[in-house]
C-alpha atoms as a PDB file:
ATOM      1  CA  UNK A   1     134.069 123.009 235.144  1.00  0.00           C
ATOM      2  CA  UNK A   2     133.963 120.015 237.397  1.00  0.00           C
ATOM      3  CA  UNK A   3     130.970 118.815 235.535  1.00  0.00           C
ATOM      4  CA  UNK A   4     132.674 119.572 232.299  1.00  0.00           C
ATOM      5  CA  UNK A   5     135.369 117.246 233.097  1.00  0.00           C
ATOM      6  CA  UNK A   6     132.386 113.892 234.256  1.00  0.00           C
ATOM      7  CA  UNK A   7     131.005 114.759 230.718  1.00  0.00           C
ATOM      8  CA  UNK A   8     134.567 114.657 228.901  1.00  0.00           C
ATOM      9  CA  UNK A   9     135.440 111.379 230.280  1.00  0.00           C
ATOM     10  CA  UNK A  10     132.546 109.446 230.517  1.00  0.00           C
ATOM     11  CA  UNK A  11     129.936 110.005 227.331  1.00  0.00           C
ATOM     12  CA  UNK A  12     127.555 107.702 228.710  1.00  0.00           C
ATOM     13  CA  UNK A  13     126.995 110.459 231.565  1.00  0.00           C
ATOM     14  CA  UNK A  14     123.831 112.005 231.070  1.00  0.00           C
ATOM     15  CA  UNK A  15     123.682 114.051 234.235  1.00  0.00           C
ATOM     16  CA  UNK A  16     125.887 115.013 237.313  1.00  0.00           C
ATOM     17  CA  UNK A  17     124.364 115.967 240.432  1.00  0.00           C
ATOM     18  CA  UNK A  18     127.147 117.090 243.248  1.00  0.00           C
ATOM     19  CA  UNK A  19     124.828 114.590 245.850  1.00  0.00           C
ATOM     20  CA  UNK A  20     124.138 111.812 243.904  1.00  0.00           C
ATOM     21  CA  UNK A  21     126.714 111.553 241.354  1.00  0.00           C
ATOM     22  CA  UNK A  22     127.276 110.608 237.563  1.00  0.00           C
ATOM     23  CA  UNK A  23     123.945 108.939 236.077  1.00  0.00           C
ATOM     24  CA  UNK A  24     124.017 107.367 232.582  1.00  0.00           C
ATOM     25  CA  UNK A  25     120.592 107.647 230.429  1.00  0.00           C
ATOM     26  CA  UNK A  26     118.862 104.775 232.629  1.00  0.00           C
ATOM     27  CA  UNK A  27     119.665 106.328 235.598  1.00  0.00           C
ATOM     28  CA  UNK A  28     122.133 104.009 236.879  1.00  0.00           C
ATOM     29  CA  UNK A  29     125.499 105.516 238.447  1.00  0.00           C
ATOM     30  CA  UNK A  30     128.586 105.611 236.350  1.00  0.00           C
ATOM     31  CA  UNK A  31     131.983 104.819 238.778  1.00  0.00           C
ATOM     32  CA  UNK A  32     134.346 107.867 238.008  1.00  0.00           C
ATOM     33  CA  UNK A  33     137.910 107.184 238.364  1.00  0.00           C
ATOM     34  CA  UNK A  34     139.257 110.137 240.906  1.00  0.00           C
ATOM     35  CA  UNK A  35     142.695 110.272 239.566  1.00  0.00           C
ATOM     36  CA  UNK A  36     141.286 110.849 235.938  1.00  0.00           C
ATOM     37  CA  UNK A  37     138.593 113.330 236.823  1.00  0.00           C
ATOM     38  CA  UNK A  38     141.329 115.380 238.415  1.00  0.00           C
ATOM     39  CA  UNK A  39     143.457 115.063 235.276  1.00  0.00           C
ATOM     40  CA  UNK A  40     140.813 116.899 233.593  1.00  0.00           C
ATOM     41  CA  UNK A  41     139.881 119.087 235.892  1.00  0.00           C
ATOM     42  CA  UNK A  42     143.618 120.649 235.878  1.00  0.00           C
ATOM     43  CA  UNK A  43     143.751 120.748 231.835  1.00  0.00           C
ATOM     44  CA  UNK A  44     140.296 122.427 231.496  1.00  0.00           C
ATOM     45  CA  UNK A  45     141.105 124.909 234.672  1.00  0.00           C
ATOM     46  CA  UNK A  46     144.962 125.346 232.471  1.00  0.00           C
ATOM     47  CA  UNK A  47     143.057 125.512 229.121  1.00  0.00           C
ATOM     48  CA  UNK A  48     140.714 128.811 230.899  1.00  0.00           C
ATOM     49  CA  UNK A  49     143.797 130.430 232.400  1.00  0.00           C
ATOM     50  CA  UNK A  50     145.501 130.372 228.849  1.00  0.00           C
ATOM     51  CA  UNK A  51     141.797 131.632 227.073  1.00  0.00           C
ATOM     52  CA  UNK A  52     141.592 134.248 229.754  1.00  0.00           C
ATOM     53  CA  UNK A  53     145.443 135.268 228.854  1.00  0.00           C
ATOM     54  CA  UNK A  54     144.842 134.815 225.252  1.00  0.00           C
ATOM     55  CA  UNK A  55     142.336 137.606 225.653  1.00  0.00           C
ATOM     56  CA  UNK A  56     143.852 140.384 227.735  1.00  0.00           C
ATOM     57  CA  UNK A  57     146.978 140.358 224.863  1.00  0.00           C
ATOM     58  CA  UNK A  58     144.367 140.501 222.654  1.00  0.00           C
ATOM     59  CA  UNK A  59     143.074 142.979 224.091  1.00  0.00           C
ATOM     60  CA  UNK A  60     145.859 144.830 224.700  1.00  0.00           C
ATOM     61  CA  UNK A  61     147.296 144.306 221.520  1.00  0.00           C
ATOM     62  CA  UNK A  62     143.940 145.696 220.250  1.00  0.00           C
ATOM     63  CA  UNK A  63     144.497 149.256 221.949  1.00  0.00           C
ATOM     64  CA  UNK A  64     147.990 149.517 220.917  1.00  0.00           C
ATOM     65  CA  UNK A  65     147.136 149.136 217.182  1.00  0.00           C
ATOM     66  CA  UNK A  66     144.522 151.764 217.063  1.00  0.00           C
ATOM     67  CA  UNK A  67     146.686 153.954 219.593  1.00  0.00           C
ATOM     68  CA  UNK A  68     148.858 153.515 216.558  1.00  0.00           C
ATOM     69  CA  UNK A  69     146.343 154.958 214.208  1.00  0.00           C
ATOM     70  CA  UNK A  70     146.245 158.097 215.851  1.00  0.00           C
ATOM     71  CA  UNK A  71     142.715 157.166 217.773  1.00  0.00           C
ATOM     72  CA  UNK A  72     142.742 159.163 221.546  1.00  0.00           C
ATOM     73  CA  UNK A  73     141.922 157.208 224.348  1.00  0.00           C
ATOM     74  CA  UNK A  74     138.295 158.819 224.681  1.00  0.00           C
ATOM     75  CA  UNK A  75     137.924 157.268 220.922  1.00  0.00           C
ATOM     76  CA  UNK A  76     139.192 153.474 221.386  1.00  0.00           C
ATOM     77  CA  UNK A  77     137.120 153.730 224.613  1.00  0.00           C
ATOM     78  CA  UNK A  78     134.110 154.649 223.129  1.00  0.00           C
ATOM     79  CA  UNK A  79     135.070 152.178 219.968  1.00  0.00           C
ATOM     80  CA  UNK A  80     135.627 149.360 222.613  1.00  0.00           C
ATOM     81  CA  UNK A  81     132.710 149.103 224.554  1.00  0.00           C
ATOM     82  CA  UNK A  82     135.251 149.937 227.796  1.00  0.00           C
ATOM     83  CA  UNK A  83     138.184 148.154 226.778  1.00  0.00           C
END
């Protein structure tokens, strides 16, 4: 994710190595501005908390609808792959 963030702000950034930075395509260090980086850090880590929410409702809204249907718990198991 921190990675994520370099390559969000900065689309010159070809590579990030955690040693020796941000390089753009010549090889040549790109300056990252701290205070920006760790902007985007915190929305990307907020965005994943929200998909990882997004997806146990989901989910759970999932089982409830074919608990509706009548299906057992054996069945929406076995339908879910686990769920």
């Amino acid at each position: 994710m921190n990675h994520q963030a370099i390559y969000n702000l900065y689309p010159n950034v070809v590579s990030v190595d955690d040693g020796e930075g941000a390089k753009d395509k010549d090889g040549n260090p790109v300056s990252i501005v701290r205070s920006n980086y760790e902007a985007e850090v915190a929305r990307l880590q907020a965005n994943y908390e929200a998909e990882q929410i997004q997806a146990e409702t989901d989910k759970a809204s999932a089982v409830s609808k074919l608990e509706a249907l009548g299906l057992t718990d054996a069945e929406i198991k076995a339908l879910s792959g686990g769920l």
